[in-house]
N, C-alpha and C. Protein backbone atom coordinates (compact mmCIF):
# COMPACT_ATOMS: atom_id res chain seq x y z
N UNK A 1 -21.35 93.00 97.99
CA UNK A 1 -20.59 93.71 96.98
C UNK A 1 -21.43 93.81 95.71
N UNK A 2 -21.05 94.94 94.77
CA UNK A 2 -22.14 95.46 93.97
C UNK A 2 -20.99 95.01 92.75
N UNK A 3 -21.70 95.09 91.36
CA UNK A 3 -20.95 94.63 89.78
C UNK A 3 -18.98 95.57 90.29
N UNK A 4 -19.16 96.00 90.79
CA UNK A 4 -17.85 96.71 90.69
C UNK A 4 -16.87 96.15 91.69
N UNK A 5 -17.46 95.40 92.65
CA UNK A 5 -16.44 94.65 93.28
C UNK A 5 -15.85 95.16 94.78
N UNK A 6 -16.34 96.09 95.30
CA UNK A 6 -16.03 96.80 96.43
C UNK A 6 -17.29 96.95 97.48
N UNK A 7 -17.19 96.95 98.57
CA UNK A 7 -18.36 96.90 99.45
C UNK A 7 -19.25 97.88 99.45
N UNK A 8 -20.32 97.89 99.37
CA UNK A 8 -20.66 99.64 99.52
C UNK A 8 -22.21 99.54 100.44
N UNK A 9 -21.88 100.49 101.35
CA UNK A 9 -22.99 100.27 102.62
C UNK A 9 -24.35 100.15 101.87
N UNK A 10 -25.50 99.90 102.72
CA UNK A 10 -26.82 99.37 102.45
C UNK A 10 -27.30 101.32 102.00
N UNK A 11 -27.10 101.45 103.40
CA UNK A 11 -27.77 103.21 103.30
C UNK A 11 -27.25 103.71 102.56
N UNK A 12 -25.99 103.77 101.73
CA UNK A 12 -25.69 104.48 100.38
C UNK A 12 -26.75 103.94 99.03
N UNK A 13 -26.32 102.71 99.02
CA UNK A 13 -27.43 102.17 97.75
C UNK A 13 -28.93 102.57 98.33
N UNK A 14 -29.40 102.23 99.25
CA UNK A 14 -30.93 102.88 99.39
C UNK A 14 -31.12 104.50 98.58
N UNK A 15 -29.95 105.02 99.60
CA UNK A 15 -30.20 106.71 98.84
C UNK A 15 -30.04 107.14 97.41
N UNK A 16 -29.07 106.16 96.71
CA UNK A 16 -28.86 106.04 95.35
C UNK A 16 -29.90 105.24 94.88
N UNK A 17 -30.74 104.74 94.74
CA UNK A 17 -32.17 104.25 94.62
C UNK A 17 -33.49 104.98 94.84
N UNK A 18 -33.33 105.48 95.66
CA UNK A 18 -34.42 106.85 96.22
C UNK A 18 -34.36 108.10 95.16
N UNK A 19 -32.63 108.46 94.61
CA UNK A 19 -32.61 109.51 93.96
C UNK A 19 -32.87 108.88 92.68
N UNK A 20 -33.00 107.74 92.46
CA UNK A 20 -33.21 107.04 90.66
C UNK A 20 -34.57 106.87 90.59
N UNK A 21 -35.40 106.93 91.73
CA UNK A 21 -36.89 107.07 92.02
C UNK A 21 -37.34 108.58 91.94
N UNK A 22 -36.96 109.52 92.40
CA UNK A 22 -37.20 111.01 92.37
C UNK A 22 -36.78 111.58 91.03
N UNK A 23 -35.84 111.06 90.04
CA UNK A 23 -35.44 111.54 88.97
C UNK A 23 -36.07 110.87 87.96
N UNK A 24 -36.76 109.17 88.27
CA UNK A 24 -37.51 109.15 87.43
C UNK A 24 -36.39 107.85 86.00
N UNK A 25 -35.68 107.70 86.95
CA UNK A 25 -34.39 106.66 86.14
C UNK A 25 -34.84 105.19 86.68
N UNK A 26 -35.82 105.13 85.46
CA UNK A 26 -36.03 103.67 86.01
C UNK A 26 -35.50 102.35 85.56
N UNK A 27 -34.86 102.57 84.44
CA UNK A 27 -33.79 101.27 84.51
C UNK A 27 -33.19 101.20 85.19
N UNK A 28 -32.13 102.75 85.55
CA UNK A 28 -30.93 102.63 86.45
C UNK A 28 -31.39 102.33 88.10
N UNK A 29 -32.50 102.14 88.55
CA UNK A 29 -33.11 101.65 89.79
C UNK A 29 -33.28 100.45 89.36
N UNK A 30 -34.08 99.77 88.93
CA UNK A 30 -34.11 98.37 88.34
C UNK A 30 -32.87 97.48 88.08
N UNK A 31 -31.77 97.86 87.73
CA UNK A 31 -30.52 97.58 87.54
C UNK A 31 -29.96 97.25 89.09
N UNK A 32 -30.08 98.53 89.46
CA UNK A 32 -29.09 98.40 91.03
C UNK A 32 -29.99 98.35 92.19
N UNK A 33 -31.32 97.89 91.95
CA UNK A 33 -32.12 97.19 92.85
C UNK A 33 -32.27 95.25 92.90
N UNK A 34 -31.61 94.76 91.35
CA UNK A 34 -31.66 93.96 90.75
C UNK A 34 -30.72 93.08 91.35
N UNK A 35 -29.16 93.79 90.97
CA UNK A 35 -28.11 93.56 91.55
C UNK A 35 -28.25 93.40 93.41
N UNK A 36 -28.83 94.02 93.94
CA UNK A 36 -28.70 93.72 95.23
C UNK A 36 -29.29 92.42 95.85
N UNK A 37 -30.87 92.45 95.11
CA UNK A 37 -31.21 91.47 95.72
C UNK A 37 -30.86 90.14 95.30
N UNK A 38 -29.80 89.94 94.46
CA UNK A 38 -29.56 88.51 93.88
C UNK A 38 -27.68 88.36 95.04
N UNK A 39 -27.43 89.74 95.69
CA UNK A 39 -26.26 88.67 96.79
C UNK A 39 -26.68 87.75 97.24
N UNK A 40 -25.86 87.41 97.65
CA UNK A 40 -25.95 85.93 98.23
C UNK A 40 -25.98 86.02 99.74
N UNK A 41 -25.60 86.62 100.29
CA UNK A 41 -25.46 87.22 101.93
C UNK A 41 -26.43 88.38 102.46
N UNK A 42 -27.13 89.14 101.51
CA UNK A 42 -28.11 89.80 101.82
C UNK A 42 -29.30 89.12 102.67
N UNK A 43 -29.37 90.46 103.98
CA UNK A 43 -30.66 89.82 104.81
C UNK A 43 -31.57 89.69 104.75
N UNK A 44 -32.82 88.95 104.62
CA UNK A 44 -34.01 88.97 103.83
C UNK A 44 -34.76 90.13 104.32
N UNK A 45 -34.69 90.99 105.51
CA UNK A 45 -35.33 92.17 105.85
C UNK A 45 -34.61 92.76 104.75
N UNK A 46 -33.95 92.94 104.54
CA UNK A 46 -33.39 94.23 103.09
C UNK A 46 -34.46 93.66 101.78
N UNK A 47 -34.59 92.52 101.72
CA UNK A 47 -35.23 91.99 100.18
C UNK A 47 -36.54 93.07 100.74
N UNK A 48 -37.29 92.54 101.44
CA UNK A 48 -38.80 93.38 102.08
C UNK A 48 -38.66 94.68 101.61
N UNK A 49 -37.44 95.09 102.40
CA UNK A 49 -36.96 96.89 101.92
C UNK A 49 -37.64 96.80 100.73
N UNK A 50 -36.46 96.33 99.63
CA UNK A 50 -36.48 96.63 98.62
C UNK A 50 -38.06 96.82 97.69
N UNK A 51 -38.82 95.11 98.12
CA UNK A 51 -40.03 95.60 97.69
C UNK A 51 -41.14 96.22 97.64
N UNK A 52 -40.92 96.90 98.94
CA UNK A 52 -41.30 98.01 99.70
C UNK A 52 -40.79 99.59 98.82
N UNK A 53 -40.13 99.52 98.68
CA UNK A 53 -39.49 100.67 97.93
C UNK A 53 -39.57 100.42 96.63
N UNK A 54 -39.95 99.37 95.73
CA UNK A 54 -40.50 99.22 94.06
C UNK A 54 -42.65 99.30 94.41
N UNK A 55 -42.86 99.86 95.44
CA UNK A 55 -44.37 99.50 95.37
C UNK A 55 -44.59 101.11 95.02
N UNK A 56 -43.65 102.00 95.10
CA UNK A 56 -44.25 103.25 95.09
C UNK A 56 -42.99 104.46 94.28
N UNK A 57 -43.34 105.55 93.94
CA UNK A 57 -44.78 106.03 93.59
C UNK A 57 -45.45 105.38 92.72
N UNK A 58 -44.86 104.85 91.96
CA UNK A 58 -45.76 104.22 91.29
C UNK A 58 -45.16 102.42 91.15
N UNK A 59 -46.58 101.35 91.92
CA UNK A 59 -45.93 99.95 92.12
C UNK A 59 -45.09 99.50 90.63
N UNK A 60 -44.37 98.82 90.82
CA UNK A 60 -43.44 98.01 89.39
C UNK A 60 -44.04 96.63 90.12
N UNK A 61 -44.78 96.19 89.89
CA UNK A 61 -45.56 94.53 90.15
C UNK A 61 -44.82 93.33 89.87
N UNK A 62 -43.82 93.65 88.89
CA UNK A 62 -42.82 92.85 88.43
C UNK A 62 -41.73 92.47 89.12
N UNK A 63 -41.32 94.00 89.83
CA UNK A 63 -39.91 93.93 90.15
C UNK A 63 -40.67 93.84 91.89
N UNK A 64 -41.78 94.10 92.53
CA UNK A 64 -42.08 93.59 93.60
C UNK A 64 -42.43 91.85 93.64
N UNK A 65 -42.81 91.47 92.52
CA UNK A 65 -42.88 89.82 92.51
C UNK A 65 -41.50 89.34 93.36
N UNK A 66 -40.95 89.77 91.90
CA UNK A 66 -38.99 89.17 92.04
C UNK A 66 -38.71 89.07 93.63
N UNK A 67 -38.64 90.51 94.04
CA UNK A 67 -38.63 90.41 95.54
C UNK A 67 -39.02 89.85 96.78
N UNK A 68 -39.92 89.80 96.26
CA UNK A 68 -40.96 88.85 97.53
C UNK A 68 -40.40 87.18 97.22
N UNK A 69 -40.58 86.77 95.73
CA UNK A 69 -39.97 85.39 95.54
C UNK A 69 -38.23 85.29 96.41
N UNK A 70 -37.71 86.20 96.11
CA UNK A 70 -36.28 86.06 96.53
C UNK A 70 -36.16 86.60 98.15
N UNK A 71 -37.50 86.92 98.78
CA UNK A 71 -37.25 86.85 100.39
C UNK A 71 -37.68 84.57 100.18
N UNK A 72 -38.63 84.97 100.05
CA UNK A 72 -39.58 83.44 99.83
C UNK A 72 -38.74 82.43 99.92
N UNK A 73 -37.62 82.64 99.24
CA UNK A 73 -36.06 81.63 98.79
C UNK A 73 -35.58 81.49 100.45
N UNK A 74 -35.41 82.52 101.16
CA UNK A 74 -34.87 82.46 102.22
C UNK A 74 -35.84 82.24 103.62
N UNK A 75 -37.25 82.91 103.29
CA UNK A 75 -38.50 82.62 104.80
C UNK A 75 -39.06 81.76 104.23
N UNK A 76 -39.25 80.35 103.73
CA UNK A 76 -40.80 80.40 102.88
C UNK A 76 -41.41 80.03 103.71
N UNK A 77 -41.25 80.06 104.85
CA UNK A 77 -42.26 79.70 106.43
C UNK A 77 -43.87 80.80 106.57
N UNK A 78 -43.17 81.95 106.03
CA UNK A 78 -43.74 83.60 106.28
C UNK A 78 -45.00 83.65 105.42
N UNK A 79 -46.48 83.27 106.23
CA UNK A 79 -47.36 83.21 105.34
C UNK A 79 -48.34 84.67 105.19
N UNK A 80 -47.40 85.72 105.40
CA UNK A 80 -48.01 87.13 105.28
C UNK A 80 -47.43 87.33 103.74
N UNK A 81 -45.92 86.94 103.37
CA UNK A 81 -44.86 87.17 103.25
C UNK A 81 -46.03 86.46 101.39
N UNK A 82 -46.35 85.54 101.70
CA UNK A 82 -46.99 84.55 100.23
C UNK A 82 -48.11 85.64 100.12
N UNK A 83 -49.32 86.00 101.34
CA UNK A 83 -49.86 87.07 100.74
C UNK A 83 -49.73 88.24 99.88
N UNK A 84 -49.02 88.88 100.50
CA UNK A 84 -47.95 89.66 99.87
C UNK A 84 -47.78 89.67 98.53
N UNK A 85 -47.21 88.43 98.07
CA UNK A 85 -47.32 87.78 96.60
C UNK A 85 -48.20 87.47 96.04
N UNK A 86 -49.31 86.46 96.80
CA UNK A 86 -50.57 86.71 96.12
C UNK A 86 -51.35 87.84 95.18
N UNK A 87 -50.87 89.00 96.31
CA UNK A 87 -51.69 90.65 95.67
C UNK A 87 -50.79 91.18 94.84
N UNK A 88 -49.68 90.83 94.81
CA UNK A 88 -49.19 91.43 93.59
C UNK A 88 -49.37 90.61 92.38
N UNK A 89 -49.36 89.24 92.48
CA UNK A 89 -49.96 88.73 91.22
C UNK A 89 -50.88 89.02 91.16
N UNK A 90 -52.15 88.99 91.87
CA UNK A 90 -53.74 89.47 91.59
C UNK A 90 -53.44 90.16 90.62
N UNK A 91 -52.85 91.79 91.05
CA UNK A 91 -52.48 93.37 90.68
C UNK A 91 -52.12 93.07 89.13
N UNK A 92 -51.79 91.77 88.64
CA UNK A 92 -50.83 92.08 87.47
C UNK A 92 -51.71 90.81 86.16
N UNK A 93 -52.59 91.17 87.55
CA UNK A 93 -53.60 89.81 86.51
C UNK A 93 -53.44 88.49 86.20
N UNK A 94 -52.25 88.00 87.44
CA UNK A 94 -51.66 86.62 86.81
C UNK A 94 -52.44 85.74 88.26
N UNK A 95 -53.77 85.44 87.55
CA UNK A 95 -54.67 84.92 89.20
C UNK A 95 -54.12 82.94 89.17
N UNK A 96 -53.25 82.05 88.35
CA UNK A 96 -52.68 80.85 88.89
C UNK A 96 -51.87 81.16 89.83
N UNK A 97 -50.80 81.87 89.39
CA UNK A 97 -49.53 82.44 90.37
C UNK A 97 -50.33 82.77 91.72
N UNK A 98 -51.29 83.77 91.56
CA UNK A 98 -51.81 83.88 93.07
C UNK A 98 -52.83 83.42 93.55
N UNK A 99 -53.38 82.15 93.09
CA UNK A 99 -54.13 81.45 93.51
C UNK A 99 -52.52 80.53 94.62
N UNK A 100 -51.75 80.19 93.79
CA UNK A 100 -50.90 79.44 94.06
C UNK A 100 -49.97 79.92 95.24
N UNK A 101 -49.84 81.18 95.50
CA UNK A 101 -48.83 81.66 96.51
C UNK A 101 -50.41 82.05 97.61
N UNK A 102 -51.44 82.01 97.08
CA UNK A 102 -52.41 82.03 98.50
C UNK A 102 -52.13 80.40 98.90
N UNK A 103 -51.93 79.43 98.47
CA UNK A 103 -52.00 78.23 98.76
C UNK A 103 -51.20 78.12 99.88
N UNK A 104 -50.19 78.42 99.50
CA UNK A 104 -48.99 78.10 100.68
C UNK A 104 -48.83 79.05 101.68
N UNK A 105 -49.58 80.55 101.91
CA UNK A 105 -49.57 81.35 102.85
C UNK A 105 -51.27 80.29 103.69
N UNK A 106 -51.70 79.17 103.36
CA UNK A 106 -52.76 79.13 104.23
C UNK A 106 -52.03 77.20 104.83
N UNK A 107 -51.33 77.40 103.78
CA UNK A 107 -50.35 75.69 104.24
C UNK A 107 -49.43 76.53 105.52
N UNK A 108 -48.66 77.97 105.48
CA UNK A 108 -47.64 78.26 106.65
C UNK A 108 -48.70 78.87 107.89
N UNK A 109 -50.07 79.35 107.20
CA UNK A 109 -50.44 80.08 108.11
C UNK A 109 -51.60 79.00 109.02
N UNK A 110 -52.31 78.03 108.12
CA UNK A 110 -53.28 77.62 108.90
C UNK A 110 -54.79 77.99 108.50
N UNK A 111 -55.44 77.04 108.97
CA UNK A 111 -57.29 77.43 109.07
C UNK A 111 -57.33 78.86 109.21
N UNK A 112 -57.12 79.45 110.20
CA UNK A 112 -56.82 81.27 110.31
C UNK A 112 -56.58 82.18 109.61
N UNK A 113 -55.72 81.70 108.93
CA UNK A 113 -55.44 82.70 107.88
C UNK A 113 -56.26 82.92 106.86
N UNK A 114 -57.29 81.63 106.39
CA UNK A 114 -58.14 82.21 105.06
C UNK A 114 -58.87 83.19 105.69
N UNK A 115 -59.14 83.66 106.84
CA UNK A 115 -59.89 85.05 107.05
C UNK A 115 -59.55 86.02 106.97
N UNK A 116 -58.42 86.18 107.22
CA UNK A 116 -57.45 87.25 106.77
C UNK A 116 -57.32 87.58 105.34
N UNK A 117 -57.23 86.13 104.23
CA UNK A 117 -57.60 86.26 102.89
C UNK A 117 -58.51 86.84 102.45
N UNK A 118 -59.86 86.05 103.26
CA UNK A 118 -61.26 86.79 102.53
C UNK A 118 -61.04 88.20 102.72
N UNK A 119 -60.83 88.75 103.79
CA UNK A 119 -61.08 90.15 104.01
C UNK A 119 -60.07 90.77 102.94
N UNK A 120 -59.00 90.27 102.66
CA UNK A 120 -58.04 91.13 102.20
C UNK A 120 -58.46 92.13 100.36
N UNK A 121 -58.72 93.33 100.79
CA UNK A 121 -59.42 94.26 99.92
C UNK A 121 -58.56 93.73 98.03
N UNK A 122 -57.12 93.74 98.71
CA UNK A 122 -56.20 93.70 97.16
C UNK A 122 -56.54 92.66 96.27
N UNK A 123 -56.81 91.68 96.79
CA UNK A 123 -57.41 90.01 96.57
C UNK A 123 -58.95 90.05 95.74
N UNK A 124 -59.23 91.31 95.04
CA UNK A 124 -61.12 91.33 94.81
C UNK A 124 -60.77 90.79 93.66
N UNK A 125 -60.04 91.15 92.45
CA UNK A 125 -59.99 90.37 91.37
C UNK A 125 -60.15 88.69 91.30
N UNK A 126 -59.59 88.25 92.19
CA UNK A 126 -59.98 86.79 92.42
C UNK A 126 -61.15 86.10 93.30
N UNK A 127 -62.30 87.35 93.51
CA UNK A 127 -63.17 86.44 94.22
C UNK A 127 -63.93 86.09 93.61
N UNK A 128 -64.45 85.59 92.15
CA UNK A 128 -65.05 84.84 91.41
C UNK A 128 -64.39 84.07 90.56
N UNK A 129 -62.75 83.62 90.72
CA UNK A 129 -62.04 82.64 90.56
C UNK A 129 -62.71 81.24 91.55
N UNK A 130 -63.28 80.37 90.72
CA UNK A 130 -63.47 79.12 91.36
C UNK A 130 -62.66 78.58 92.37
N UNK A 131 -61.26 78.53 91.64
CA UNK A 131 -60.27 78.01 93.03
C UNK A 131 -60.27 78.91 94.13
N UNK A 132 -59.97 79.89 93.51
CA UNK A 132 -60.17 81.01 95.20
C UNK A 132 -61.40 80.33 96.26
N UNK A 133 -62.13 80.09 95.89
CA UNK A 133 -63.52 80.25 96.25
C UNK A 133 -63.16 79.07 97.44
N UNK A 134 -62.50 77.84 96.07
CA UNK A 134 -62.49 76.53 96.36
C UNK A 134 -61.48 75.97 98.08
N UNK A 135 -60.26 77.04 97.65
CA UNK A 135 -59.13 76.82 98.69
C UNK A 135 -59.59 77.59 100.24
N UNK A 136 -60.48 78.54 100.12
CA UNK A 136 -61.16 79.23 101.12
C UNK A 136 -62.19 78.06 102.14
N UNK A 137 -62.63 77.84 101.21
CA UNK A 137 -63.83 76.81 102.00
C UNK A 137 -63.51 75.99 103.33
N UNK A 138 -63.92 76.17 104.16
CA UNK A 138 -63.42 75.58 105.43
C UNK A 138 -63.62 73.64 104.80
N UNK A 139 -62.68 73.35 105.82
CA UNK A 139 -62.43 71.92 105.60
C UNK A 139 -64.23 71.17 106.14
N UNK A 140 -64.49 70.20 105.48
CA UNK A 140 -65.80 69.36 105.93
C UNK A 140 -65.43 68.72 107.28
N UNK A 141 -66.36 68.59 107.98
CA UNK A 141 -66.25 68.12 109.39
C UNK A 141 -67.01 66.74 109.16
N UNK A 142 -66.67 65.73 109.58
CA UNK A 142 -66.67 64.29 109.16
C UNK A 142 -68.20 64.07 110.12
N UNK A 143 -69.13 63.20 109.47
CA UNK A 143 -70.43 63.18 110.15
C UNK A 143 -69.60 61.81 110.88
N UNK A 144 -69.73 61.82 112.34
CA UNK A 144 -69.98 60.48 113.05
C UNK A 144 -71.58 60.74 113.91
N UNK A 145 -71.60 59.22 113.74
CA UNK A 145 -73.00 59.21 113.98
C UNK A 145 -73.00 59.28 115.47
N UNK A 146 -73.68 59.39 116.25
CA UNK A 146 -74.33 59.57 117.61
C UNK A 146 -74.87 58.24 117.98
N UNK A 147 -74.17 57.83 119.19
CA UNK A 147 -74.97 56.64 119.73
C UNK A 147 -76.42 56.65 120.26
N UNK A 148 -77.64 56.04 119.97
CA UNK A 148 -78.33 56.55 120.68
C UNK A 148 -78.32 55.91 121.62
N UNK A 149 -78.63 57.32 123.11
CA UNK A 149 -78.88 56.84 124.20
C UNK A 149 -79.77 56.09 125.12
N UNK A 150 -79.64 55.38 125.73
CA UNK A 150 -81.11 54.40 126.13
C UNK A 150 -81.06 54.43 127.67
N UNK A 151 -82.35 54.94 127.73
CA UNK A 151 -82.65 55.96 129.50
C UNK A 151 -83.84 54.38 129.55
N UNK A 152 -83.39 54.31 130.65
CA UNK A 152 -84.26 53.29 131.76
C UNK A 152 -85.37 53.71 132.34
């Protein structure tokens, strides 16, 4: 349910969002993109929607943060989902925040995933961030020594 108190389908508000995007009404999208994603019963595939639909025509970095944090509230398992967030903080110049949400997309995703990081094109602002550099680095492999063998 929306500020007015009555149910109103998903695909109506999408299209009433689409036309506040084509007309160029960007509070009144911000407002009733705002309102949706703070229900409480909303499915986190709709949050995605939504920040999917603030990335364009032109991205709002802000109001795609919000979104991604408020799927995050509900997956924070989803370590595409922290990328995701990462590049939009990159995008907005805030490189702790996305040093910090790369952290935990390589805590859900694993050793694996920092390759997916390095490559990731959106992520260039932070590749002469020290920590970037730092959290990338494959883990040290522990020297054990070698017995030597003794041939008869």
């Amino acid at each position: 349910m929306l500020a007015s108190g009555s149910p109103i389908a998903l695909e109506q508000i999408f299209e009433l969002l689409t036309l506040y995007q084509k007309t160029g009404r960007e509070q009144q999208f911000i407002e009733v993109a705002r309102n949706l994603i703070n229900q409480t019963q909303l499915p986190s595939q709709v949050i995605l929607e939504m920040a999917r639909l603030a990335s364009f025509p032109q991205p709002r970095f802000s109001f795609m943060a919000e979104c991604l944090t408020k799927y995050l509230e509900k997956e924070p398992n989803n370590p595409d989902i922290w990328l995701e967030l990462a590049a939009v903080y990159s995008a907005m110049n805030q490189q702790s925040q996305a040093i910090n949400a790369l952290k935990q997309a390589i805590q859900h995703g694993g050793e694996p995933f920092k390759e997916k990081i390095r490559n990731d094109p959106r992520l260039q602002m932070l590749r002469n961030n020290e920590q970037f550099n730092r959290i990338l680095t494959p883990p040290k492999m522990q020297k054990t020594k070698i017995p030597e063998l003794i041939i008869p």
